[in-house]
PDB file of N, CA and C in Angstrom:
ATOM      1  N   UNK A   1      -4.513  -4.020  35.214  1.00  0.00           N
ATOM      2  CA  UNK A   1      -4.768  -2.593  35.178  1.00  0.00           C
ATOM      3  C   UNK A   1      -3.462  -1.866  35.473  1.00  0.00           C
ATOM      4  N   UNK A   2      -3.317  -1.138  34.691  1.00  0.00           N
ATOM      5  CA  UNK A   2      -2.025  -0.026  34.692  1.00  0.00           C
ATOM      6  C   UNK A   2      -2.221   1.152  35.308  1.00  0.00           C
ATOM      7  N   UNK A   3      -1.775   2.142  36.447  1.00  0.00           N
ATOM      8  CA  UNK A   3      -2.374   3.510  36.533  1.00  0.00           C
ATOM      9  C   UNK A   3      -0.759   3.803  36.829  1.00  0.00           C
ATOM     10  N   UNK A   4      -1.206   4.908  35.831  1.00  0.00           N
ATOM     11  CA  UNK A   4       0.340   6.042  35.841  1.00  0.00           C
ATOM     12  C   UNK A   4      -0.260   7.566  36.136  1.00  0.00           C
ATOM     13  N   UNK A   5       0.421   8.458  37.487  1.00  0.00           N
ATOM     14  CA  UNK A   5       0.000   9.127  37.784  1.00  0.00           C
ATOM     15  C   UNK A   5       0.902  10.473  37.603  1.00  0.00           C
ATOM     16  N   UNK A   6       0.260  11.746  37.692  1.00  0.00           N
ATOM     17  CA  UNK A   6       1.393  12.626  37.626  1.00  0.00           C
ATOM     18  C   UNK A   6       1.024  13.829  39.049  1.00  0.00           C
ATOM     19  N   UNK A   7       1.426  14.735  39.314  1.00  0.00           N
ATOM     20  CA  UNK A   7       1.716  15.337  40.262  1.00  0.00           C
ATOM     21  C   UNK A   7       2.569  16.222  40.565  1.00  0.00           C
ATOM     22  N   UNK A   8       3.155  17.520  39.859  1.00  0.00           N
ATOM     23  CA  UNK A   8       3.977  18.377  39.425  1.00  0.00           C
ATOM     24  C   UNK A   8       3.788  19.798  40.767  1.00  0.00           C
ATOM     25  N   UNK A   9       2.736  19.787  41.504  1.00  0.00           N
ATOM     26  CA  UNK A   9       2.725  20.876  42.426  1.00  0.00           C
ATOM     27  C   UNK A   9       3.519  20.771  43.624  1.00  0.00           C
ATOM     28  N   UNK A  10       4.364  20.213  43.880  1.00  0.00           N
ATOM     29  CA  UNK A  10       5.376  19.845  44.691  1.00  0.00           C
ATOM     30  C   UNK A  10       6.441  20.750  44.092  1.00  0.00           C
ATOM     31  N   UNK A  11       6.416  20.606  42.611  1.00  0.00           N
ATOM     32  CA  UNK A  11       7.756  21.476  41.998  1.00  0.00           C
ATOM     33  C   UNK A  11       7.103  22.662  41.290  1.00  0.00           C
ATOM     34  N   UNK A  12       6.359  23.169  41.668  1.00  0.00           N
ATOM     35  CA  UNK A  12       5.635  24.826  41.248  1.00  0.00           C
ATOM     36  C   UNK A  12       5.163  24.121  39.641  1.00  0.00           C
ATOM     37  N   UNK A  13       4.720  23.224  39.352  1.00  0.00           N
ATOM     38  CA  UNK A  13       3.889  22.830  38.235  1.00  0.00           C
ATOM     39  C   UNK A  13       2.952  23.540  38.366  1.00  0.00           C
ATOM     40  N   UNK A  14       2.411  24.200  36.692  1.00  0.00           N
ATOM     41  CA  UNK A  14       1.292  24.275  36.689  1.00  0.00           C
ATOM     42  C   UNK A  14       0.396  23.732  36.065  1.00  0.00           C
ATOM     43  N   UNK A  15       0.154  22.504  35.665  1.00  0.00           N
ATOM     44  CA  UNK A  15      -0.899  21.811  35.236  1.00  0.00           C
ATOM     45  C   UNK A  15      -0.893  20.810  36.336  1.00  0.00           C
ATOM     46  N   UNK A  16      -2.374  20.472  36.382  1.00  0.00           N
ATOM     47  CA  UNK A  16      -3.125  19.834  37.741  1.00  0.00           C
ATOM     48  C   UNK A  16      -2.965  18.544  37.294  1.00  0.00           C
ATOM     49  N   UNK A  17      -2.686  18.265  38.735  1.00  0.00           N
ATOM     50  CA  UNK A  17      -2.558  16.292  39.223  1.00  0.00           C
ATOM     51  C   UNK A  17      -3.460  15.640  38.126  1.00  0.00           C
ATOM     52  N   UNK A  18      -2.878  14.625  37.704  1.00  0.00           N
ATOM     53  CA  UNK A  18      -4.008  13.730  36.387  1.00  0.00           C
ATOM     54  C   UNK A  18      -3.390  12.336  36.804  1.00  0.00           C
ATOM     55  N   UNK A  19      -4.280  10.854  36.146  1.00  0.00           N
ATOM     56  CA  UNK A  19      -4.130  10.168  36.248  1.00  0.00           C
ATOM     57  C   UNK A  19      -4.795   9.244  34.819  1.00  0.00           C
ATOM     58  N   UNK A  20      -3.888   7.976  34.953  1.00  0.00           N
ATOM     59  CA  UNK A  20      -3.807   7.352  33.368  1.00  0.00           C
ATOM     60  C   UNK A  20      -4.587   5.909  33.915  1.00  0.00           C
ATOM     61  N   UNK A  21      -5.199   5.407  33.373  1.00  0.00           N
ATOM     62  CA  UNK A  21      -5.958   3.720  33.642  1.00  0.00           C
ATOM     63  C   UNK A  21      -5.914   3.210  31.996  1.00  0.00           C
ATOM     64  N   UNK A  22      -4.956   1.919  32.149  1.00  0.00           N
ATOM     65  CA  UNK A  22      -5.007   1.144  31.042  1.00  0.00           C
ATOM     66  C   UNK A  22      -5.236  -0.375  31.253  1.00  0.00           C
ATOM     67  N   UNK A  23      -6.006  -0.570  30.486  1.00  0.00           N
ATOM     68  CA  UNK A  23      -6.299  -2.167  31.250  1.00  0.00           C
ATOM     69  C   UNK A  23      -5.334  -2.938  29.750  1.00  0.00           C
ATOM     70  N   UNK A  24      -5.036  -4.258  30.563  1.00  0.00           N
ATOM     71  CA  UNK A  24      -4.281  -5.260  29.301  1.00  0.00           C
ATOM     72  C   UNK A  24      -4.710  -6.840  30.299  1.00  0.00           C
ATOM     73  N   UNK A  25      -4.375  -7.553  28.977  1.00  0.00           N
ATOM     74  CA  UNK A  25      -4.818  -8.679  29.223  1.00  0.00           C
ATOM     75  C   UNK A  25      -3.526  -9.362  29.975  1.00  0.00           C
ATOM     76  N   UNK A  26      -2.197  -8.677  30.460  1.00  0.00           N
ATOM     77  CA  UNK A  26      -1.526  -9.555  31.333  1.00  0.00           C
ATOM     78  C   UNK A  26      -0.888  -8.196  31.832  1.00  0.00           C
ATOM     79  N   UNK A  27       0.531  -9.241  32.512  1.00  0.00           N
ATOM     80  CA  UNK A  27       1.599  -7.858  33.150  1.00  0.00           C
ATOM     81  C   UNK A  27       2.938  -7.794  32.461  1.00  0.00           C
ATOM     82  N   UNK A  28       2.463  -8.129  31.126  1.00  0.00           N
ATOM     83  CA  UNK A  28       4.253  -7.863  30.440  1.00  0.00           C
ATOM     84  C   UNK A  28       4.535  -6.862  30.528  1.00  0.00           C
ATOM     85  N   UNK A  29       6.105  -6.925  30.187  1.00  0.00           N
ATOM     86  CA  UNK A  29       7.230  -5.356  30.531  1.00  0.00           C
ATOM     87  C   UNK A  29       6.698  -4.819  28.946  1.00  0.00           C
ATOM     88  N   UNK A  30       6.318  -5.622  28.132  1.00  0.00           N
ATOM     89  CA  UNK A  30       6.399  -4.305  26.893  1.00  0.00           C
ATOM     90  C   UNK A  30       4.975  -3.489  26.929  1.00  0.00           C
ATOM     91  N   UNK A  31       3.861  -4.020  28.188  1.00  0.00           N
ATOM     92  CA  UNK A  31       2.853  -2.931  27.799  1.00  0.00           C
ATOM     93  C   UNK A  31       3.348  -1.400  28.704  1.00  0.00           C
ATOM     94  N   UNK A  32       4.106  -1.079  29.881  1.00  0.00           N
ATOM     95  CA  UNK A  32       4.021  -0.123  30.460  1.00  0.00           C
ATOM     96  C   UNK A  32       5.493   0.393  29.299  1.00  0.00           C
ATOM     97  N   UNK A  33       6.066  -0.186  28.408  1.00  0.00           N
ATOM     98  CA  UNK A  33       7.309   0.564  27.355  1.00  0.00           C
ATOM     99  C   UNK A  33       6.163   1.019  26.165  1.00  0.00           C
ATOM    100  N   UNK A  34       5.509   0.178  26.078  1.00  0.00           N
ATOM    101  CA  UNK A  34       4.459   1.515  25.526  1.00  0.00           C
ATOM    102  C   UNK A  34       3.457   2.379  25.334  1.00  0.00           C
ATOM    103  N   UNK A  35       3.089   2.431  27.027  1.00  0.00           N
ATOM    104  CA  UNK A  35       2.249   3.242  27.489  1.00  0.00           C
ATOM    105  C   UNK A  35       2.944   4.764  27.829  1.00  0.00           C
ATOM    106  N   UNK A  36       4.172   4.272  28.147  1.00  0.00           N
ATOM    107  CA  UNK A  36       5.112   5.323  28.472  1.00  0.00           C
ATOM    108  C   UNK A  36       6.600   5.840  27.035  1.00  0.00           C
ATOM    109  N   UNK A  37       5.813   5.238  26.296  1.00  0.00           N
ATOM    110  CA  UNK A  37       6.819   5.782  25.101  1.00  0.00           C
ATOM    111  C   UNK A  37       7.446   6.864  24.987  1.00  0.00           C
ATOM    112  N   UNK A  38       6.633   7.953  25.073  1.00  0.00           N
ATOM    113  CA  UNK A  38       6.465   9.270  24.628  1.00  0.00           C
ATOM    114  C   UNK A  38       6.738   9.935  26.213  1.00  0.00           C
ATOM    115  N   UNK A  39       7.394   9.572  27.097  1.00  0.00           N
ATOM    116  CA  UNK A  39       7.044  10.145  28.642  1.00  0.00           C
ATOM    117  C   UNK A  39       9.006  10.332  28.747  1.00  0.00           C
ATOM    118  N   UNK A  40       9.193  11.127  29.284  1.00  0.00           N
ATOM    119  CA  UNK A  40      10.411  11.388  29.587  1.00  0.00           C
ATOM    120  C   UNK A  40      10.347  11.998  31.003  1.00  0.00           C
ATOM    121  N   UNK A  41      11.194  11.851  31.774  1.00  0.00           N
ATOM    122  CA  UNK A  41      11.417  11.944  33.260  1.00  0.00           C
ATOM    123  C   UNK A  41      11.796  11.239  34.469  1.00  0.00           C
ATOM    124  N   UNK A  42      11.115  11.234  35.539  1.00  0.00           N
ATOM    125  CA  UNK A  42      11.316  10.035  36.725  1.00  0.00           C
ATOM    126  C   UNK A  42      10.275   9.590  37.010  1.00  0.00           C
ATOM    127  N   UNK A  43      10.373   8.045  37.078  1.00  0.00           N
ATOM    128  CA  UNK A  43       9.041   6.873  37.354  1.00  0.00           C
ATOM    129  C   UNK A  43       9.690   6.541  38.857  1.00  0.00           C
ATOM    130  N   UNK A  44       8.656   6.612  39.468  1.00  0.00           N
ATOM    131  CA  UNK A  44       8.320   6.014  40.301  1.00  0.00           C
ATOM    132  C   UNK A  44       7.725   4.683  40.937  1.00  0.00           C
ATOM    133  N   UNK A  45       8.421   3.604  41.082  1.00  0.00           N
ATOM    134  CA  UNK A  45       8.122   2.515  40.804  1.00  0.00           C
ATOM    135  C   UNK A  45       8.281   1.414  41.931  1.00  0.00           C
ATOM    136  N   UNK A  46       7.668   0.209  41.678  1.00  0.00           N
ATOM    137  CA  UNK A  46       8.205  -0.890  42.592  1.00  0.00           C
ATOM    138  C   UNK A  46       9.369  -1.696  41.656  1.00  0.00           C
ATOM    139  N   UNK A  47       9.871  -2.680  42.221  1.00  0.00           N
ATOM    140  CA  UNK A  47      10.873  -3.546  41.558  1.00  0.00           C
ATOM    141  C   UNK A  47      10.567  -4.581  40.370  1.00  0.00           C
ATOM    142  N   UNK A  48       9.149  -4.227  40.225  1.00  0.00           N
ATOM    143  CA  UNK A  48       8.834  -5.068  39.115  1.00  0.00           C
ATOM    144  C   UNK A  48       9.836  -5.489  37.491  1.00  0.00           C
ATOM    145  N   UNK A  49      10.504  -6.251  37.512  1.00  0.00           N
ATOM    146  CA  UNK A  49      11.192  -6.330  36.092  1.00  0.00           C
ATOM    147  C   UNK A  49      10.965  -5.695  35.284  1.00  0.00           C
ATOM    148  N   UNK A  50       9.585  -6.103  34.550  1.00  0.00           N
ATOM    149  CA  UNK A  50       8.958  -5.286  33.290  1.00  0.00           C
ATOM    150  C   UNK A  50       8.833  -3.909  33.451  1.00  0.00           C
ATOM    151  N   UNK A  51       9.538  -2.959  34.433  1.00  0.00           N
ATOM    152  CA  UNK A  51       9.770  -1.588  33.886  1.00  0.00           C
ATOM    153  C   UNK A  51      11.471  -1.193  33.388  1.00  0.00           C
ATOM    154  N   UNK A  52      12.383  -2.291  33.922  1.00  0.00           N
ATOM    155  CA  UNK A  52      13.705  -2.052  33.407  1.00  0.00           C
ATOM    156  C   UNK A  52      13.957  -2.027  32.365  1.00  0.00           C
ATOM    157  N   UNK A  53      12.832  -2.003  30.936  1.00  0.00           N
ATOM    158  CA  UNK A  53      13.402  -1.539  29.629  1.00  0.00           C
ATOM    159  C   UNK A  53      13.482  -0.098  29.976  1.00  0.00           C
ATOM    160  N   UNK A  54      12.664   0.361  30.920  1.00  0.00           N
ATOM    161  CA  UNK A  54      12.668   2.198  31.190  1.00  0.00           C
ATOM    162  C   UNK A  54      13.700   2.605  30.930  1.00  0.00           C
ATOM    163  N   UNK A  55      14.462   2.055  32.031  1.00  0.00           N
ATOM    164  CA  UNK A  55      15.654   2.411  32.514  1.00  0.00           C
ATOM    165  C   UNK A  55      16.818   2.599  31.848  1.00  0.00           C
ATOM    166  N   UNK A  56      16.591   1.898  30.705  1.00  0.00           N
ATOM    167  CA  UNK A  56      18.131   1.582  29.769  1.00  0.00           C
ATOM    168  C   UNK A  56      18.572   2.558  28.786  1.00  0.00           C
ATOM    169  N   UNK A  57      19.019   2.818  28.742  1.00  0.00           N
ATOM    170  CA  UNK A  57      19.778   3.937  27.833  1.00  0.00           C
ATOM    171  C   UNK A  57      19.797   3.732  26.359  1.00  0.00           C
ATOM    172  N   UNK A  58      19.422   2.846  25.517  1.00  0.00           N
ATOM    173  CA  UNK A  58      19.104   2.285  24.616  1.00  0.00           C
ATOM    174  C   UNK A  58      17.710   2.686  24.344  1.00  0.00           C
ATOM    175  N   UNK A  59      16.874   2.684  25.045  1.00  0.00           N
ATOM    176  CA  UNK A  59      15.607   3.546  24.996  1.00  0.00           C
ATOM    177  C   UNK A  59      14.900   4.393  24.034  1.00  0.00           C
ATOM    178  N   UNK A  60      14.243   3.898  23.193  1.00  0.00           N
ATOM    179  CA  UNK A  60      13.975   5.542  22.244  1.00  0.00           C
ATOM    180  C   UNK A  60      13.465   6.436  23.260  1.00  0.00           C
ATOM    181  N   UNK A  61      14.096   7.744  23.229  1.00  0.00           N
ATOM    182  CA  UNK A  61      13.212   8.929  23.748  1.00  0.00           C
ATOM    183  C   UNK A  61      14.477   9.033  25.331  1.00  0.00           C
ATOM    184  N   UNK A  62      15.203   7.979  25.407  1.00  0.00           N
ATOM    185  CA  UNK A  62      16.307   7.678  26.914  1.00  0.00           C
ATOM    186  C   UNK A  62      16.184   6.840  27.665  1.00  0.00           C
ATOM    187  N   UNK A  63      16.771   7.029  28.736  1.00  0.00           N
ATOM    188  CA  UNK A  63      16.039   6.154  29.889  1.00  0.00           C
ATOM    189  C   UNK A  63      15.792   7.076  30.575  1.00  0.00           C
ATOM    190  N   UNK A  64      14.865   6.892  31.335  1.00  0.00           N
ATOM    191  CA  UNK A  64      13.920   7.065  32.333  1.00  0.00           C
ATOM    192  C   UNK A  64      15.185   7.240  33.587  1.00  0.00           C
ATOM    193  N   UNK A  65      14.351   8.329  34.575  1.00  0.00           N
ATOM    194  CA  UNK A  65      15.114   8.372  36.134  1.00  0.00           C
ATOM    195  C   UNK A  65      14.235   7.057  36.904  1.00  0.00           C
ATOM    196  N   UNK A  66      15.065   6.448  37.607  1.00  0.00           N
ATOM    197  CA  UNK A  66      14.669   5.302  38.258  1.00  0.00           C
ATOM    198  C   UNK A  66      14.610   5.775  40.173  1.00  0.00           C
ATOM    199  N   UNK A  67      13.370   5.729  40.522  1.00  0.00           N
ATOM    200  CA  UNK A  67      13.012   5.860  41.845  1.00  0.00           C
ATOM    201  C   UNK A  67      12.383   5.135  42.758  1.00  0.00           C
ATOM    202  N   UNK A  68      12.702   4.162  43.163  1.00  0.00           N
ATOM    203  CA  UNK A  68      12.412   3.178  43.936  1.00  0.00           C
ATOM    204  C   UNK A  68      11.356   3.563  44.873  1.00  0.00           C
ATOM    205  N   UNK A  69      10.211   2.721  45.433  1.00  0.00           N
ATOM    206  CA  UNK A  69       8.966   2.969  45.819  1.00  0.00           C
ATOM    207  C   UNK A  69       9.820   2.629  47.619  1.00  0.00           C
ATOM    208  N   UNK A  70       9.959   3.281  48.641  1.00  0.00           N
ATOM    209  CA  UNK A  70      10.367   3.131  49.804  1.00  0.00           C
ATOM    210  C   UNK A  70       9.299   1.954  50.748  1.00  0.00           C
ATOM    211  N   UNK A  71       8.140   2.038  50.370  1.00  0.00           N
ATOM    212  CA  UNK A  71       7.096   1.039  51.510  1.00  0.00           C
ATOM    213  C   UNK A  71       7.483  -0.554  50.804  1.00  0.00           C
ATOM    214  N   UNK A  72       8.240  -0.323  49.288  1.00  0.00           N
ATOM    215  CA  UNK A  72       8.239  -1.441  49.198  1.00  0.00           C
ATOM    216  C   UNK A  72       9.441  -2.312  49.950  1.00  0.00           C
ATOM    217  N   UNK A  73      10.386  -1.272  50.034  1.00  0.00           N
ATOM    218  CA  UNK A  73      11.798  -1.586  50.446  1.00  0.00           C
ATOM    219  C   UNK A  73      11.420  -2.001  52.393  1.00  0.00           C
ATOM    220  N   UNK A  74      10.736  -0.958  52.930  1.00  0.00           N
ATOM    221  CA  UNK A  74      10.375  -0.991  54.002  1.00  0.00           C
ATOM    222  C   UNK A  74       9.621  -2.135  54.672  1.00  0.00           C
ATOM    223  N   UNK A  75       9.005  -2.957  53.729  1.00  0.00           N
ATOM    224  CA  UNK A  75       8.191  -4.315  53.983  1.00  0.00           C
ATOM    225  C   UNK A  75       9.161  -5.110  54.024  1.00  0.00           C
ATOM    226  N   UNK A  76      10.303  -5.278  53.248  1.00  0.00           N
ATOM    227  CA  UNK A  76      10.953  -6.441  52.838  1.00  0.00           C
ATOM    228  C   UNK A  76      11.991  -6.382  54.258  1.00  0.00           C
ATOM    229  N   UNK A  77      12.262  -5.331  54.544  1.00  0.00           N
ATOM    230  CA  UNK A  77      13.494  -4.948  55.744  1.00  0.00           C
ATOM    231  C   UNK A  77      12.330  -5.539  57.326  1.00  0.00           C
ATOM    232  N   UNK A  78      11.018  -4.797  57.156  1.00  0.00           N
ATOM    233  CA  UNK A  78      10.116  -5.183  58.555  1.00  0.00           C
ATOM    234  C   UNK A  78       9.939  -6.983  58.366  1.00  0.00           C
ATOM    235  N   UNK A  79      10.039  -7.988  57.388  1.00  0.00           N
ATOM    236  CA  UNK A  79      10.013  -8.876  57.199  1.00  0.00           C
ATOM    237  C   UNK A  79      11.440  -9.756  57.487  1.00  0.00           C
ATOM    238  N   UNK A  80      12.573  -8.567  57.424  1.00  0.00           N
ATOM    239  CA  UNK A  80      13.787  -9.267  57.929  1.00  0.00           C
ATOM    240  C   UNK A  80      13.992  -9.057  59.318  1.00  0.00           C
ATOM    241  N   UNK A  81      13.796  -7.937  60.225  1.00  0.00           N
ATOM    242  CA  UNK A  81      13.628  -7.740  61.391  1.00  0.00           C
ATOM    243  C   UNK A  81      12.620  -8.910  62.113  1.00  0.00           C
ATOM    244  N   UNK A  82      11.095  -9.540  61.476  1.00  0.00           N
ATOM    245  CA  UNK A  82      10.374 -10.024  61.864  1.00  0.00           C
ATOM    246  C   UNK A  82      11.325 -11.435  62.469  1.00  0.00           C
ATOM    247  N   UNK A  83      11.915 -11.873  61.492  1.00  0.00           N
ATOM    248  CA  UNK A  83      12.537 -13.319  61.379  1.00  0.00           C
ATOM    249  C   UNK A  83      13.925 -13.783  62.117  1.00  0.00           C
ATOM    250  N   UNK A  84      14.493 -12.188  62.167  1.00  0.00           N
ATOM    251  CA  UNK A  84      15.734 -12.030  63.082  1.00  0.00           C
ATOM    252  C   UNK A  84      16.403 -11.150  64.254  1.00  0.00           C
ATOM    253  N   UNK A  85      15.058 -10.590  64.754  1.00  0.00           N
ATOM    254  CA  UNK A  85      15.322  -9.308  65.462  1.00  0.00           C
ATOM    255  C   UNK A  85      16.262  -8.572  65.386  1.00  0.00           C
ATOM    256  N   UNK A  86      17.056  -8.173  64.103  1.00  0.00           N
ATOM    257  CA  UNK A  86      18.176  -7.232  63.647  1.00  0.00           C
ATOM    258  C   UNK A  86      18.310  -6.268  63.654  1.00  0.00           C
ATOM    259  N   UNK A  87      19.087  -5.430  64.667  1.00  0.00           N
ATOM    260  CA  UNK A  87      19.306  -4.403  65.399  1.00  0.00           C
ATOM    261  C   UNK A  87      19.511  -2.987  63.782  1.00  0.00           C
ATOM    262  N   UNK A  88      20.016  -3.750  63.100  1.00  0.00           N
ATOM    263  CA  UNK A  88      20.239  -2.926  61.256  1.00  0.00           C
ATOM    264  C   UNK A  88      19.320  -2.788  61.325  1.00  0.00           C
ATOM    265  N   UNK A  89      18.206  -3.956  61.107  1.00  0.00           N
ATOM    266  CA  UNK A  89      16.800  -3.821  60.691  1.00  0.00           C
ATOM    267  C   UNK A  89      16.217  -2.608  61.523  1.00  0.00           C
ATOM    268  N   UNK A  90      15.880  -2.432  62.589  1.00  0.00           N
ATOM    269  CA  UNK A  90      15.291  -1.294  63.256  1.00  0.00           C
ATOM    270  C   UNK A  90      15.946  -0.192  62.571  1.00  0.00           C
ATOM    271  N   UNK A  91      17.308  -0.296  62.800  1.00  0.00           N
ATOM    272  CA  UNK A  91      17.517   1.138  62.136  1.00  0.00           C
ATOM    273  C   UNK A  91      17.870   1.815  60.515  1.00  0.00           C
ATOM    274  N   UNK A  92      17.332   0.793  60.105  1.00  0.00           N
ATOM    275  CA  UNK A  92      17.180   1.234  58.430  1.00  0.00           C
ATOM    276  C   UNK A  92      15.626   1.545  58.387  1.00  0.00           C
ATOM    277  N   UNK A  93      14.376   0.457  59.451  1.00  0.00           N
ATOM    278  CA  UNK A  93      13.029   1.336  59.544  1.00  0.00           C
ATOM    279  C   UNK A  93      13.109   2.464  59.961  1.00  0.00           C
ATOM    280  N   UNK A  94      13.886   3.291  60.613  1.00  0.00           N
ATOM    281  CA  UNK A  94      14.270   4.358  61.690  1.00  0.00           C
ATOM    282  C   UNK A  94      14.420   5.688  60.358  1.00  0.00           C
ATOM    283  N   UNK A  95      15.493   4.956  59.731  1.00  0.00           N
ATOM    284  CA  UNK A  95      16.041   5.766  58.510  1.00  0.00           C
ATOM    285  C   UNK A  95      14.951   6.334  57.490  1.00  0.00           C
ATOM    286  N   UNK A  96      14.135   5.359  57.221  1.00  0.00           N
ATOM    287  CA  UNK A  96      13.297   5.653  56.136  1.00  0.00           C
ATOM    288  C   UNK A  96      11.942   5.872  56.420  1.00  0.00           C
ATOM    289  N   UNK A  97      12.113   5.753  57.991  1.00  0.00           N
ATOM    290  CA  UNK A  97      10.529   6.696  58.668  1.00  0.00           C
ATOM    291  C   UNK A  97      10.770   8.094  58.810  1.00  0.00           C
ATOM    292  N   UNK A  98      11.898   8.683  59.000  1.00  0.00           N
ATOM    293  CA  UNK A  98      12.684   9.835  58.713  1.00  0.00           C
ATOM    294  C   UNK A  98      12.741  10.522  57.116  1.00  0.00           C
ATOM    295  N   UNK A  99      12.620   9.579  56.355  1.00  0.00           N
ATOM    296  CA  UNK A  99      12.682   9.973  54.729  1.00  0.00           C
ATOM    297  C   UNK A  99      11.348  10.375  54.987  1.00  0.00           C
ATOM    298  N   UNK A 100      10.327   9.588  55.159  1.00  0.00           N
ATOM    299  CA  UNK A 100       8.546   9.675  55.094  1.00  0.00           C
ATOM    300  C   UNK A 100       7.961  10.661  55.781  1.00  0.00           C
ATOM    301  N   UNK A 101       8.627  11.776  56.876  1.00  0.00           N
ATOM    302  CA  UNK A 101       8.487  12.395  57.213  1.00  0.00           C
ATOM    303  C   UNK A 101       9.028  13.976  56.563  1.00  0.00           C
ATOM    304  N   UNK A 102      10.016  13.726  55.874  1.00  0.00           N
ATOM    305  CA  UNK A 102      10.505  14.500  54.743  1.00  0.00           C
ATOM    306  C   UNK A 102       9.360  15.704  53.990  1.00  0.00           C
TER     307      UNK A 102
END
């Protein structure tokens, strides 16, 4: 299942929050390149491979702005702190509990 969401009232949008559900029979990178064909802007995303055709400049239509999903980054850092009590580690959670409060 695919869900691509939008959300524009943050930036004085006026068309209301909507949301997309596509189901496919796996997780290849070419179904979200052409679910999002026709979409120009910034994705919001995890690190999944299969969205870096977005990204490329080769792109029909461009590439895409690339925005990294922070809870994902934030798991992987609380998972390095877990294993090494790393004084970085606290304070890059520190950093980006500060972004989330933003």
């Amino acid at each position: 299942m695919w869900t691509y969401v939008r959300n524009e009232r943050p930036h004085d949008g006026v068309r209301p929050p909507a949301a997309m559900f596509f189901a496919s029979p796996d997780r290849r990178g070419e179904r979200p390149l052409a679910h999002l064909a026709a979409f120009c802007g910034v994705l919001v995303a995890d690190g999944y491979a299969g969205f870096n055709g977005l990204y490329e400049a080769t792109r029909a239509g461009g590439a895409l702005t690339e925005a990294r999903c922070w809870a994902h980054v934030r798991r992987k850092i609380i998972d390095v702190h877990a294993a090494t009590g790393s004084v970085l580690a606290v304070e890059a959670l520190e950093r980006i509990g500060a972004l989330s409060g933003v």
